[in-house]
C-alpha atoms as a PDB file:
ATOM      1  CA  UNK A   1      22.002   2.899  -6.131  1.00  0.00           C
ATOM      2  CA  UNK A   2      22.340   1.941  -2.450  1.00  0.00           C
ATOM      3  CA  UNK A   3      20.843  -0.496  -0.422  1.00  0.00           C
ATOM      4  CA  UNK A   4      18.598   1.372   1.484  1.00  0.00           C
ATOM      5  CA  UNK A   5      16.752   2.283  -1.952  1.00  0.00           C
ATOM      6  CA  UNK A   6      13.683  -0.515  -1.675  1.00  0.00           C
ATOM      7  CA  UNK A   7      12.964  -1.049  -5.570  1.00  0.00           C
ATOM      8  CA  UNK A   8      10.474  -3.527  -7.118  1.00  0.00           C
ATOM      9  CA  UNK A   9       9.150  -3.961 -10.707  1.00  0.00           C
ATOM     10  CA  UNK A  10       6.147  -6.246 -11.097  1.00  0.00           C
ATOM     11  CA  UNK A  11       4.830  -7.263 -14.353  1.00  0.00           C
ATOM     12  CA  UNK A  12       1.319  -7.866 -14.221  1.00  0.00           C
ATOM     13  CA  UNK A  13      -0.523 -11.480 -14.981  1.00  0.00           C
ATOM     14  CA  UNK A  14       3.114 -12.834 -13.744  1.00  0.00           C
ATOM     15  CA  UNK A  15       4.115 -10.908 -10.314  1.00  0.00           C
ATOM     16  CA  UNK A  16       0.307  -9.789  -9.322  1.00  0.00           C
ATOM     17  CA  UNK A  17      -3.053 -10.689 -10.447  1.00  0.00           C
ATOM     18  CA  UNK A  18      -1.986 -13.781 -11.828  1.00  0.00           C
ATOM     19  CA  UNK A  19      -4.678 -15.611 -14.023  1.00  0.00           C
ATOM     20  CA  UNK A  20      -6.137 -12.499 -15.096  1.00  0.00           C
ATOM     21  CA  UNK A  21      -6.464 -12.942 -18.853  1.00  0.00           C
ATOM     22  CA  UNK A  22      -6.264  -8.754 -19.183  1.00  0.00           C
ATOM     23  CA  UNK A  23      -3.413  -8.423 -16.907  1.00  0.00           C
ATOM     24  CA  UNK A  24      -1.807 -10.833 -18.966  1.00  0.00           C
ATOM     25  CA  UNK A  25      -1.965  -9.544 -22.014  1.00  0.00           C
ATOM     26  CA  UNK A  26      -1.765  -5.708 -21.238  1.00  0.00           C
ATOM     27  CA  UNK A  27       1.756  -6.721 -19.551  1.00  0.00           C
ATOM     28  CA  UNK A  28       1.516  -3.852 -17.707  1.00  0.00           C
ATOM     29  CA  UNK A  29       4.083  -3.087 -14.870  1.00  0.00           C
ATOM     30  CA  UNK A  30       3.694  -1.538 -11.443  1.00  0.00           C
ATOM     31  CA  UNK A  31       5.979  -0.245  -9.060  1.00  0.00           C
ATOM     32  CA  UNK A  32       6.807  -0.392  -5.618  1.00  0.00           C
ATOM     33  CA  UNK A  33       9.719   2.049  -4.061  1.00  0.00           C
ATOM     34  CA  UNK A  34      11.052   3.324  -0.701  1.00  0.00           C
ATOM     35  CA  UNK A  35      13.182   3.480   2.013  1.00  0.00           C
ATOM     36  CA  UNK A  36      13.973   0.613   3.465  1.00  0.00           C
ATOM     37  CA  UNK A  37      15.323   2.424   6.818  1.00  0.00           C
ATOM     38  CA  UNK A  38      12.000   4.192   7.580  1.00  0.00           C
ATOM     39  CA  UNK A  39       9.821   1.393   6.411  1.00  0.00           C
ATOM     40  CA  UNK A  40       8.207   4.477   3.806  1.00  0.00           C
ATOM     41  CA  UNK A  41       7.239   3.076   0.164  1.00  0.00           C
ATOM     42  CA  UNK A  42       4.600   3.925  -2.704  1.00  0.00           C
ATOM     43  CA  UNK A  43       3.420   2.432  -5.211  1.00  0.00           C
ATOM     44  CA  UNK A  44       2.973   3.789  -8.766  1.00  0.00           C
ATOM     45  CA  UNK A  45       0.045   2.641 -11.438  1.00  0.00           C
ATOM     46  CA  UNK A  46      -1.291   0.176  -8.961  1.00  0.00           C
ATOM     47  CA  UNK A  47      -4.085  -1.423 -11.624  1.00  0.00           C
ATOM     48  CA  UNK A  48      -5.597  -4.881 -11.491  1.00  0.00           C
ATOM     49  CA  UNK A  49      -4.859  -6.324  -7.867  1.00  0.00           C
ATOM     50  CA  UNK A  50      -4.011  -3.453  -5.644  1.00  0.00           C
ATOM     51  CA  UNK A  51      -4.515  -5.583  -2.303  1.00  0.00           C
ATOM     52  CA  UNK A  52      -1.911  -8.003  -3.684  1.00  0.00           C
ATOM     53  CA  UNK A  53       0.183  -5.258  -4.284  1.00  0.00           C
ATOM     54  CA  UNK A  54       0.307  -3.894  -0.793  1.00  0.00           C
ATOM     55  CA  UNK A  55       0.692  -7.623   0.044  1.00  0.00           C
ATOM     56  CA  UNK A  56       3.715  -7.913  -1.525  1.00  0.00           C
ATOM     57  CA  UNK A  57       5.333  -4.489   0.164  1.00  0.00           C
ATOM     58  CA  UNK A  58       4.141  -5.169   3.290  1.00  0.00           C
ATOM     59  CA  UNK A  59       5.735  -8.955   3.046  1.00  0.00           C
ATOM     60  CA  UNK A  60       9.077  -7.137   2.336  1.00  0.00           C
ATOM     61  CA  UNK A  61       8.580  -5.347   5.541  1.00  0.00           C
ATOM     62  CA  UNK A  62       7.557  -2.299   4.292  1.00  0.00           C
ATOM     63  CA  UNK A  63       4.161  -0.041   4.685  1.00  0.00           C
ATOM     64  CA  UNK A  64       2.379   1.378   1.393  1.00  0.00           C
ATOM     65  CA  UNK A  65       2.329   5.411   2.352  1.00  0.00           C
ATOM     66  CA  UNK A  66       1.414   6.505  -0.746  1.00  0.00           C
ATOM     67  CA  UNK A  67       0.635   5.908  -4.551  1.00  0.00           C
ATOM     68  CA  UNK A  68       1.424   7.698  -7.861  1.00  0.00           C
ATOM     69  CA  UNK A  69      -0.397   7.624 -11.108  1.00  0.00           C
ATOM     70  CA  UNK A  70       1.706   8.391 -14.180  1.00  0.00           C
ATOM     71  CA  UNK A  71      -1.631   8.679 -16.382  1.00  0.00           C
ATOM     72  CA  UNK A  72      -5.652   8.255 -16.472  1.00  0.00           C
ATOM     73  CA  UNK A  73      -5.737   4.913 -18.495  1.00  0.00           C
ATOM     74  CA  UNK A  74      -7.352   1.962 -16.884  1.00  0.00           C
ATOM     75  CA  UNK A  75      -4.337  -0.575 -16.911  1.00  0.00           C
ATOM     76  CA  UNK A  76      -2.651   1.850 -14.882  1.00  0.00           C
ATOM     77  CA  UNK A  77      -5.439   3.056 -12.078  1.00  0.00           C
ATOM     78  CA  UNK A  78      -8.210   1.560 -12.749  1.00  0.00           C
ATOM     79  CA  UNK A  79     -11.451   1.925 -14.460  1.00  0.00           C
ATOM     80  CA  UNK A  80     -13.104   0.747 -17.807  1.00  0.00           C
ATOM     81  CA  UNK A  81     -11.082  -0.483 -20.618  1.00  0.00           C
ATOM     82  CA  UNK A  82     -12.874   0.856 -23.308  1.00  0.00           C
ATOM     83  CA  UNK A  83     -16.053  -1.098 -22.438  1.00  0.00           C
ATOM     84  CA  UNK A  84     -13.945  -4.465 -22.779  1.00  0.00           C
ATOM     85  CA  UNK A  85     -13.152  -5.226 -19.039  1.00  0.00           C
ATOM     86  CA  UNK A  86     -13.773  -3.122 -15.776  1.00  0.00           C
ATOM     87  CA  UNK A  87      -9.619  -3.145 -13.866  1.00  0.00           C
ATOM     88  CA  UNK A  88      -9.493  -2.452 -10.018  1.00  0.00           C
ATOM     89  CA  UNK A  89      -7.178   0.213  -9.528  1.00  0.00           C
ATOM     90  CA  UNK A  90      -7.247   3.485  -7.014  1.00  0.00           C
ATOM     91  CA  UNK A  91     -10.709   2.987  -5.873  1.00  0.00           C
ATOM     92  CA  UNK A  92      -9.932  -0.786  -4.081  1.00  0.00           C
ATOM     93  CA  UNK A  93      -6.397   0.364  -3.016  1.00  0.00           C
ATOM     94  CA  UNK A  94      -8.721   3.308  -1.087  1.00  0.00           C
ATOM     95  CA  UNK A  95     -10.825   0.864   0.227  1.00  0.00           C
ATOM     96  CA  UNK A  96      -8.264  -0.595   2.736  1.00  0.00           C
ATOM     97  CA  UNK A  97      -5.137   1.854   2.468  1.00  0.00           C
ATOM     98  CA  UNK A  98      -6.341   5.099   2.827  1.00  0.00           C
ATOM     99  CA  UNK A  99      -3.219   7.074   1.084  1.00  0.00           C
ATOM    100  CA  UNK A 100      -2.687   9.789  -1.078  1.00  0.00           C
ATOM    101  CA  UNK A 101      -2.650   9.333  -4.584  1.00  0.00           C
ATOM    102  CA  UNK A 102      -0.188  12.042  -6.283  1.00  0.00           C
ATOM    103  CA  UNK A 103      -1.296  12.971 -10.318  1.00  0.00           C
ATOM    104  CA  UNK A 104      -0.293  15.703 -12.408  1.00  0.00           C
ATOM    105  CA  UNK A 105      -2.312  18.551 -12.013  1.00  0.00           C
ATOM    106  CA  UNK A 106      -3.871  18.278 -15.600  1.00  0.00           C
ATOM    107  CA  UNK A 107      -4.698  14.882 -14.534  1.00  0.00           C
ATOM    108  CA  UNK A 108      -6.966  15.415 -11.811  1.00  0.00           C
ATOM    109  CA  UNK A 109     -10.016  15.805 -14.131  1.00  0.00           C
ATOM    110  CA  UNK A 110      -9.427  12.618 -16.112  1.00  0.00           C
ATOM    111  CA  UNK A 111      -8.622  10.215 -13.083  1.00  0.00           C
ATOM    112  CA  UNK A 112     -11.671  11.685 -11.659  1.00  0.00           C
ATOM    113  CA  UNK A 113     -13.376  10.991 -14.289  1.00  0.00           C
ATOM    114  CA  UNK A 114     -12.557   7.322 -15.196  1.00  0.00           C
ATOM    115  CA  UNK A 115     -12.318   6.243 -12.027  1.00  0.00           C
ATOM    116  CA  UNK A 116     -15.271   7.489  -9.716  1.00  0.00           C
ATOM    117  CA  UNK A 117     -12.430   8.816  -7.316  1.00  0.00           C
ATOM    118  CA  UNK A 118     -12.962  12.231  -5.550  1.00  0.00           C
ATOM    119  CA  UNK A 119     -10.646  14.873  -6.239  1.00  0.00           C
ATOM    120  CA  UNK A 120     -10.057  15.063  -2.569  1.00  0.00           C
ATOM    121  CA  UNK A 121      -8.162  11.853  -2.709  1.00  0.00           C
ATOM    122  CA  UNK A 122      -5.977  13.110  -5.574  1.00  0.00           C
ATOM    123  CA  UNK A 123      -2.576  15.126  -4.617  1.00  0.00           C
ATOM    124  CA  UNK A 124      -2.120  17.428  -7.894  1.00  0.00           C
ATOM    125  CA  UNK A 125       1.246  18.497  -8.549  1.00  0.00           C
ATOM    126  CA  UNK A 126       2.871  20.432 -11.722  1.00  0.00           C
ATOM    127  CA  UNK A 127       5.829  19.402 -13.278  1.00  0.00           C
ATOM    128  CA  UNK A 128       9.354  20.153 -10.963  1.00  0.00           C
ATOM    129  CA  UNK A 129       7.595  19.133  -7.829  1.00  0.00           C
ATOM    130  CA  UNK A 130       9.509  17.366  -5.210  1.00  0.00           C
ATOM    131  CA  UNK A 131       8.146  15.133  -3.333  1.00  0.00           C
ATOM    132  CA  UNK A 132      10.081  12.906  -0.020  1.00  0.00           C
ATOM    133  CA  UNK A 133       9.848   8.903   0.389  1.00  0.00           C
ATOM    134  CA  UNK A 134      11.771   8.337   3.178  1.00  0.00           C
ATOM    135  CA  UNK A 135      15.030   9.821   2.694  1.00  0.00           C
ATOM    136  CA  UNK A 136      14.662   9.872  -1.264  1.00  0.00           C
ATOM    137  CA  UNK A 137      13.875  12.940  -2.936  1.00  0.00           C
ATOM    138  CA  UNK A 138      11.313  12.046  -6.219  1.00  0.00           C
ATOM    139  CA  UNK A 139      11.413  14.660  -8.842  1.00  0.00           C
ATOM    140  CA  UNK A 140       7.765  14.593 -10.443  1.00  0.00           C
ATOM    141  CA  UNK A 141       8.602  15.550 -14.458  1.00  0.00           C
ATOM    142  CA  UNK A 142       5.497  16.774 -16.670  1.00  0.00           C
ATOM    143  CA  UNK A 143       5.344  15.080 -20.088  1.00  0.00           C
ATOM    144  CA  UNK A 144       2.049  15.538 -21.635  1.00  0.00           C
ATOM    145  CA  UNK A 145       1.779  14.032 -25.544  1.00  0.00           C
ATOM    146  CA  UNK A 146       0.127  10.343 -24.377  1.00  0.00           C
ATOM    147  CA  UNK A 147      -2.626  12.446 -21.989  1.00  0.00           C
ATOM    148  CA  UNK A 148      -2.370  15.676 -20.614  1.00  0.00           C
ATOM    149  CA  UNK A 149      -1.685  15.263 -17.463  1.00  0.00           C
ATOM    150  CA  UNK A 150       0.859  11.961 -18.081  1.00  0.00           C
ATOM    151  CA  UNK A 151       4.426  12.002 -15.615  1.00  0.00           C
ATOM    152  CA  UNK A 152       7.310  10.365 -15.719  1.00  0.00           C
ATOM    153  CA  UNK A 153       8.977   9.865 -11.785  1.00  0.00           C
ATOM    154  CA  UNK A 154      12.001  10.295 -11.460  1.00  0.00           C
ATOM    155  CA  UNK A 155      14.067   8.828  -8.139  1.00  0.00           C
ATOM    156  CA  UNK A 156      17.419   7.230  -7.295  1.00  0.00           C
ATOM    157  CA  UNK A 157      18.685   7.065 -10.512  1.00  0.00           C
ATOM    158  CA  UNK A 158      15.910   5.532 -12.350  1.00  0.00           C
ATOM    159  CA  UNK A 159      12.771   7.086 -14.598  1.00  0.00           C
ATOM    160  CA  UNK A 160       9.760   5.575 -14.174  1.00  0.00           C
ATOM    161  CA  UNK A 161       8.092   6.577 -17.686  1.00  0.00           C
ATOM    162  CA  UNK A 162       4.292   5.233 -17.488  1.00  0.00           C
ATOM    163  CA  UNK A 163       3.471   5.465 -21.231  1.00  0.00           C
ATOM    164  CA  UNK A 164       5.565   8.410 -21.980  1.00  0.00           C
ATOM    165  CA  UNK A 165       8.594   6.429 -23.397  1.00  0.00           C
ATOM    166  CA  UNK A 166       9.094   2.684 -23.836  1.00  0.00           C
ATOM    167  CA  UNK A 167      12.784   0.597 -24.204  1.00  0.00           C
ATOM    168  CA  UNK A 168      11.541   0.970 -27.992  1.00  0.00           C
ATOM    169  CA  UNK A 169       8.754   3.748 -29.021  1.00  0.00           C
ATOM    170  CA  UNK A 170       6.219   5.867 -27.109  1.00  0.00           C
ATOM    171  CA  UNK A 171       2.750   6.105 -26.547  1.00  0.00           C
ATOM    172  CA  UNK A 172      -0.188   6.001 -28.529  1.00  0.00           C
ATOM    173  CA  UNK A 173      -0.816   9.824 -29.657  1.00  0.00           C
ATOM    174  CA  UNK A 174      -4.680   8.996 -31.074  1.00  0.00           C
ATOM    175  CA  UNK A 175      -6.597   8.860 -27.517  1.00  0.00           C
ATOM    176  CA  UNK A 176      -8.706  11.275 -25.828  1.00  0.00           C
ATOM    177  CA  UNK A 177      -6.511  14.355 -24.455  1.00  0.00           C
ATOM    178  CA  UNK A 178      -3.297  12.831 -26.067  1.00  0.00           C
ATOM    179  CA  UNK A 179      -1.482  15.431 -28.222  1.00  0.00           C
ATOM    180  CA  UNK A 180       1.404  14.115 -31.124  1.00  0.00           C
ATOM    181  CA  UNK A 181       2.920  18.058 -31.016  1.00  0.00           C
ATOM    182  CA  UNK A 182       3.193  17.911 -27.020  1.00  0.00           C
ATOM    183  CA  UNK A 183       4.128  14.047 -27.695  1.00  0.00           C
ATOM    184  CA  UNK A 184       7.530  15.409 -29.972  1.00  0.00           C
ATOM    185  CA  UNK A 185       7.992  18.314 -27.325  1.00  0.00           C
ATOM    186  CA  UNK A 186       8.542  15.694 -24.253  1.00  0.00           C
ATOM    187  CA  UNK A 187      10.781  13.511 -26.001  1.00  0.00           C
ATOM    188  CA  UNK A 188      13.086  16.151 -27.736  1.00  0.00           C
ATOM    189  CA  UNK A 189      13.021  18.550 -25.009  1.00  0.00           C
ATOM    190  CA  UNK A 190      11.004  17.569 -21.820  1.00  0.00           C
ATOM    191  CA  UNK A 191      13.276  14.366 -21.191  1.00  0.00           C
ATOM    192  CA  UNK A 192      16.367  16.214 -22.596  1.00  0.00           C
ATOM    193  CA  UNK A 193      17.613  16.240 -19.536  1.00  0.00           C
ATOM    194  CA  UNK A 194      17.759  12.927 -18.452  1.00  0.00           C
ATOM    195  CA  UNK A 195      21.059  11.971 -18.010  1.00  0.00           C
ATOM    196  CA  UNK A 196      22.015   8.725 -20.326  1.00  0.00           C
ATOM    197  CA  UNK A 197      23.093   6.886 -17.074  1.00  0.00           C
ATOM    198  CA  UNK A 198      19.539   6.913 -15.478  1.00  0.00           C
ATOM    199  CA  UNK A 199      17.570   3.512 -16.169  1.00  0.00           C
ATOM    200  CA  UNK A 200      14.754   3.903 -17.377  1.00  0.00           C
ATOM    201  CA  UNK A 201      11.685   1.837 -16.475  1.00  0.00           C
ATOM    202  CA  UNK A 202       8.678   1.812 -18.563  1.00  0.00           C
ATOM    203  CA  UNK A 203       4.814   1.260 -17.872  1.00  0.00           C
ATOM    204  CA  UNK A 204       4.230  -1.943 -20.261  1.00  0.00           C
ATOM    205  CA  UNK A 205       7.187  -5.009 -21.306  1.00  0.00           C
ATOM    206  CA  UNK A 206       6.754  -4.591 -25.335  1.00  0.00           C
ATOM    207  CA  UNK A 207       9.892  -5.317 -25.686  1.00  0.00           C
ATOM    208  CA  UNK A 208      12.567  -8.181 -24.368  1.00  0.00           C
ATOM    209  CA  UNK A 209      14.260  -6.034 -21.454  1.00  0.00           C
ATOM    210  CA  UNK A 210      12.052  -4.859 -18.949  1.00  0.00           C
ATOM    211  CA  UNK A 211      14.534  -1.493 -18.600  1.00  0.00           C
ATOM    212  CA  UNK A 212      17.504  -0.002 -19.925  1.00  0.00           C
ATOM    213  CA  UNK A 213      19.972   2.851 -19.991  1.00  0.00           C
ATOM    214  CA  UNK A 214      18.137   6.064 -21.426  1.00  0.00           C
ATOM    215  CA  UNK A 215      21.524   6.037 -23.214  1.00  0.00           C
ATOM    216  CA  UNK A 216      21.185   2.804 -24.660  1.00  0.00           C
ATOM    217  CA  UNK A 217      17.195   3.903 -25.207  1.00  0.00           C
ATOM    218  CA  UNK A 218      18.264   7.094 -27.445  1.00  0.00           C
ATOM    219  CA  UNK A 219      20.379   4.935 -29.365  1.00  0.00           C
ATOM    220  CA  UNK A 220      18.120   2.307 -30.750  1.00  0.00           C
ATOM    221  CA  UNK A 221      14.171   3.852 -30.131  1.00  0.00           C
ATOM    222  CA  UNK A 222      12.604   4.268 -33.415  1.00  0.00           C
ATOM    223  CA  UNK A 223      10.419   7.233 -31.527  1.00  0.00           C
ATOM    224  CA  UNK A 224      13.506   9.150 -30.735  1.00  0.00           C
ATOM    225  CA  UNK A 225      15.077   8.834 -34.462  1.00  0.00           C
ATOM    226  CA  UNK A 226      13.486  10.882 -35.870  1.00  0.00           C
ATOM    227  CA  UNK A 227      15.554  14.259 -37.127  1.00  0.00           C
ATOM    228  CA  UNK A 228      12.699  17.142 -37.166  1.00  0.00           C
ATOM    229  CA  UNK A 229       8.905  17.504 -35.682  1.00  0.00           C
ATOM    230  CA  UNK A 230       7.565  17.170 -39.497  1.00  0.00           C
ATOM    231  CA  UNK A 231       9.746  14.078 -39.696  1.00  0.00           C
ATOM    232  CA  UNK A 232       8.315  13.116 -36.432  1.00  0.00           C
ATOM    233  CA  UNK A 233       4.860  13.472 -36.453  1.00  0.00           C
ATOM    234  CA  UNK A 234       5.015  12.047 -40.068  1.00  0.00           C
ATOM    235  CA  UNK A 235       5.967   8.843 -38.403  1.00  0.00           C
ATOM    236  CA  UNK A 236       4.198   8.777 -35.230  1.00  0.00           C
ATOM    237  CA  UNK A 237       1.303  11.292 -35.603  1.00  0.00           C
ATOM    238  CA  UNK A 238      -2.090   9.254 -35.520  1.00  0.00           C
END
């Protein structure tokens, strides 16, 4: 960690898009990274109030350059909540900051999809892909199971997991394009990797630390317990 890394987690309906009764109870978080020295930083699932996301970047003298999307689901980039609420997302943060938004490449369909956004917006990438903000290198890491296209972002010592992986659990495996078989393959082998120093910083606050040591996380997550796939999906198949 140095202090040229620029590093922000904002929950939403406290940090952003306060007063929003969805935001609120989705407790989604966003995230805003860079390098301070070259001014460079992105945001990733920028859902809900993207204007007052840029806003707060730019008021820590920064410039939004780009945006990720670790997965299609509204609360992340925008779109309809299952028919329950319409979130702003990538289409208003295109509106008035005309940047790439980076998806995996299985992703591109989906995001199109659910959010009216043209594929010529979308950056696709596959899973290994390196991408530069500012000095930092961001490692881009594949791990379908939630959707198909859903990625974790890894960068200064910290995984940014979407809906991957949670402090405690993982994501819902009962959606359209999520897989439980893919699901069991990312945690056992796609985030194997992972070394139990990096933090890891998850897409929603269900639980009472907003991150922790992927160490500490195999420890204690029920989602990771689990000592074969039929034991697994026995659990956490739905």
């Amino acid at each position: 960690m140095t202090d040229r890394f620029y590093f922000r987690q904002l929950l939403s309906g406290l940090d952003f898009s306060v007063g929003d009764p969805v935001a609120e109870q989705m407790v989604n978080f966003a995230y805003a990274f860079g390098d301070r020295e070259t001014g460079d930083a992105v945001l990733v699932d920028p859902a809900y109030a993207p204007q007052e996301l840029v806003n707060l970047v730019e008021s820590d003298g920064m410039r939004v350059t780009g945006a990720l999307a670790t997965h299609y689901h509204a609360d992340h980039v925008g779109g309809s909540l299952g028919g329950r609420a319409q979130i702003n997302g990538i289409v208003e943060l295109l509106e008035t900051t005309d940047v790439p938004i980076h998806v995996q490449a299985d992703e591109v369909e989906w995001v199109t999809r659910c959010t009216g956004v043209g594929a010529d917006a979308l950056v696709a990438h596959v899973g290994g892909d390196v991408m530069k903000v500012g000095a930092f290198d961001v490692t881009l890491v594949h791990t379908p199971g939630h959707t198909p296209g859903s990625q974790c972002i890894l960068v200064n010592g910290r995984l940014i997991s979407g809906d991957t992986l949670f402090l405690d659990g993982c994501g819902r495996t009962d959606l359209p394009g999520s897989d439980p078989e893919e699901m069991y393959r990312t945690l056992t082998q796609r985030l194997s990797a992972i070394s139990d120093e990096t933090v890891l910083f998850p897409g929603h606050l269900y639980s009472s630390d907003p991150s922790a040591a992927m160490g500490d996380v195999r420890l204690h997550n029920r989602a990771l317990v689990p000592a074969s796939a039929d034991q697994w999906l026995a659990m956490f198949a739905r």
